[in-house]
Protein backbone atom coordinates (compact mmCIF):
# COMPACT_ATOMS: atom_id res chain seq x y z
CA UNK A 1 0.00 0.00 0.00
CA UNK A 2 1.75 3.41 -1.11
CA UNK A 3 1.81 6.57 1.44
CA UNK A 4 0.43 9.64 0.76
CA UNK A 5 2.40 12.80 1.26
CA UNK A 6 1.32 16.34 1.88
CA UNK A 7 2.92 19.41 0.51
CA UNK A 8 1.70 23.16 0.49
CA UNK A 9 -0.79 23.55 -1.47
CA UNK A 10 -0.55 25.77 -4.61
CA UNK A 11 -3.96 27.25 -6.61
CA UNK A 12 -2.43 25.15 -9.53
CA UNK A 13 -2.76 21.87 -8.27
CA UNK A 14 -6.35 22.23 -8.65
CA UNK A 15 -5.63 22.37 -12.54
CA UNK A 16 -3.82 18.74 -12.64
CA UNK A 17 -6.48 16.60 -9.98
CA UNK A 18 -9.75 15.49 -11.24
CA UNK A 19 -12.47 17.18 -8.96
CA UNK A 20 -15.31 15.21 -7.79
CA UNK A 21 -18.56 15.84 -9.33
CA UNK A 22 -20.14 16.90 -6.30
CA UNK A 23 -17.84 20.10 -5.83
CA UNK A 24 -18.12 20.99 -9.53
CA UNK A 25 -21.72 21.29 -9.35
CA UNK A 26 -21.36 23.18 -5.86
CA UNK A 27 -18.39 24.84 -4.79
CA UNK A 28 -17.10 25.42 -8.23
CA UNK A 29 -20.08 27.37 -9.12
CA UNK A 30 -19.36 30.00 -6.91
CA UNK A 31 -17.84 33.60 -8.59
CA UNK A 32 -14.76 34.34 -6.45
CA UNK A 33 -13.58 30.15 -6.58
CA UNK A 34 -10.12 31.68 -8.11
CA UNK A 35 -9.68 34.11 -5.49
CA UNK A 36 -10.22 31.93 -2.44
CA UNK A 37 -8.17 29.27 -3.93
CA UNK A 38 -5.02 32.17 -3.67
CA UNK A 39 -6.36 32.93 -0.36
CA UNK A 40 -6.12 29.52 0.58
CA UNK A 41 -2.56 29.37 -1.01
CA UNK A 42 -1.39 32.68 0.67
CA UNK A 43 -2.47 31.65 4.00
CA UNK A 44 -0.21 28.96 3.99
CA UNK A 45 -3.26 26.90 6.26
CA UNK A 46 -3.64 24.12 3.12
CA UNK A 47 -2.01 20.98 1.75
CA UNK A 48 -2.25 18.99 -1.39
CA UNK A 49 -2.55 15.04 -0.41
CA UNK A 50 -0.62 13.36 -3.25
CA UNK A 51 -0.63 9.34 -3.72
CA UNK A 52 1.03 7.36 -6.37
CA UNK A 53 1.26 10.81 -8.22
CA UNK A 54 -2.04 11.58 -8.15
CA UNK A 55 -3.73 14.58 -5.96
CA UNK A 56 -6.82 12.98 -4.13
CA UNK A 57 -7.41 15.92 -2.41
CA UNK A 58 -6.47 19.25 -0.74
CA UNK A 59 -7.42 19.84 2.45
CA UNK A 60 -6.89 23.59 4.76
CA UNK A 61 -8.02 25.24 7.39
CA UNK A 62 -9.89 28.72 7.63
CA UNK A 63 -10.08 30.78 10.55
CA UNK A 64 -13.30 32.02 11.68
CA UNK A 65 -12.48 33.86 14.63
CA UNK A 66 -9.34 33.69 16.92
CA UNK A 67 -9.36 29.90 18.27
CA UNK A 68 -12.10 28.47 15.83
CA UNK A 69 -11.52 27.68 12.05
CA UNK A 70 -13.27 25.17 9.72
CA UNK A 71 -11.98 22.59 8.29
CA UNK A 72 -12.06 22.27 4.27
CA UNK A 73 -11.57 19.42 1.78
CA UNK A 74 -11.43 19.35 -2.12
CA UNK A 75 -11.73 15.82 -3.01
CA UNK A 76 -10.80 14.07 -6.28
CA UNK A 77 -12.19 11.88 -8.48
CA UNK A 78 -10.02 9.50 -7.24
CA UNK A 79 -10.36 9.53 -3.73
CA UNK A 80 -12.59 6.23 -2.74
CA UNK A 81 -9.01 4.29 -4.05
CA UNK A 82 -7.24 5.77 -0.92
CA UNK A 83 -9.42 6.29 1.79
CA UNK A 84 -6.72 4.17 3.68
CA UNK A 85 -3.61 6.64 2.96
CA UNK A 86 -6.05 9.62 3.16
CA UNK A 87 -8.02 9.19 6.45
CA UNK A 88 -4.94 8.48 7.79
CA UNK A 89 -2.72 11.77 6.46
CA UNK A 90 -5.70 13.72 8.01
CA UNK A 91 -5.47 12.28 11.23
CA UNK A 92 -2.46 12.66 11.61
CA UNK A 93 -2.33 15.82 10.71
CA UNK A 94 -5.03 16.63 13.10
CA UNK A 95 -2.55 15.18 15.99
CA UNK A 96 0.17 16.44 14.58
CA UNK A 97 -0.05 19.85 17.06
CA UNK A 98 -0.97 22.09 13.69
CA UNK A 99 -4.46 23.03 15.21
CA UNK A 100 -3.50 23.38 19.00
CA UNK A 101 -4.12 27.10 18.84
CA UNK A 102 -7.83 26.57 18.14
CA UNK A 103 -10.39 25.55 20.87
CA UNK A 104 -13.13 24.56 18.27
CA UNK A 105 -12.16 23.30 14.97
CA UNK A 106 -15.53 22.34 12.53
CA UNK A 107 -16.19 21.15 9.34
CA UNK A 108 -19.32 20.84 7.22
CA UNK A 109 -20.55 18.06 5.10
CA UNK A 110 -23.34 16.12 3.12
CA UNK A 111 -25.57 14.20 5.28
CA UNK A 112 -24.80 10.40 4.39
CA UNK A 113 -23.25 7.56 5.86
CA UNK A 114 -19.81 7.62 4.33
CA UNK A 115 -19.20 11.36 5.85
CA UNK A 116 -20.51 10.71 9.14
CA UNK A 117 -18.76 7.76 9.92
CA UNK A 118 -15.20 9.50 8.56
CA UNK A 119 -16.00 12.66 10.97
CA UNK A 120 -16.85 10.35 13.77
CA UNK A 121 -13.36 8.00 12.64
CA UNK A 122 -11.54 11.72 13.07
CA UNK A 123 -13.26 12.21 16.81
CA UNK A 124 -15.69 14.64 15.37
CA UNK A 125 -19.43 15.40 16.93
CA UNK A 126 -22.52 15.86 14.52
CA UNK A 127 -23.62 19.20 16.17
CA UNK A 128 -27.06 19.00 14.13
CA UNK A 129 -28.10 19.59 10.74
CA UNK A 130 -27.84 22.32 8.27
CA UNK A 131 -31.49 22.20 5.78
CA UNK A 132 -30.97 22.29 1.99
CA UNK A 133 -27.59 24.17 2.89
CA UNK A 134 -26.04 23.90 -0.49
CA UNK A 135 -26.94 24.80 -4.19
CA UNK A 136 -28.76 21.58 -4.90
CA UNK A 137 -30.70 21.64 -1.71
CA UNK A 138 -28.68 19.06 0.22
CA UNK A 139 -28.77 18.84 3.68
CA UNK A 140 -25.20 19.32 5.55
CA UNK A 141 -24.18 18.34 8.83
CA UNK A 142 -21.80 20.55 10.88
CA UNK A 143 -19.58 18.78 12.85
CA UNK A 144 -17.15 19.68 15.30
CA UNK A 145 -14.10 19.33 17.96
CA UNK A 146 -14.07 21.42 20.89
CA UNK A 147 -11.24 21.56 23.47
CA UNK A 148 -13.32 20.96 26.90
């Protein structure tokens, strides 16, 4: 089984992965897409997850306020081949001691059973629901962990 490596991420690498369909339809229909991805790049808060040469995903953190950000991931095509290599990477960055400065760190995402049982794998709590939250008129679940 190959290891997946992490390594700032750049607006460009969004050019070589193959984005899942879901964010095309959602996230990528959004006006200022561009400009947050060179926010996200400037911030130096995101990583590209790379696996037998192939991005399956970039993943970053946004601050909200001081001690609480959100969590973010832009997942490939690709990314069901390495959940292995990938839930792992974000784990461990997780544990790593990158996100000590935050008290409350959240992420949103659709309501189904392969997303709630990764958030709960990453020592997440579902928080509640979020109604016909995106485009489409999915529901989301915000999820979060809060230092006690």
């Amino acid at each position: 089984m190959s290891k997946a490596i992490v390594i700032p991420f750049k607006a460009e690498h969004v050019e070589v992965m193959d984005v899942r369909d879901y964010e095309l339809n959602t996230t990528f229909t959004l006006a200022n897409v561009q400009t947050a991805l060179k926010v996200f790049e400037m911030s130096k808060k995101a990583g590209t997850i790379i696996c037998e040469g192939r991005v399956i995903a970039i993943m970053g953190v946004q601050d909200l306020w001081p001690g609480v950000c959100e969590l973010w991931v832009l997942p490939s095509k690709y990314l069901h081949e390495y959940v292995f290599q990938f839930s792992r990477t974000i784990l461990k960055a997780m544990n790593s001691g990158i996100l000590n400065g935050y008290h409350r760190i959240q992420i949103r995402a659709t309501d189904d059973e392969l997303h709630n049982r990764w958030l709960k794998f990453l020592k997440f709590e579902k928080e509640g629901t979020l109604r016909k939250y995106d485009n489409l008129g999915n529901d989301m679940n915000i999820w979060a962990r809060v230092k006690e």
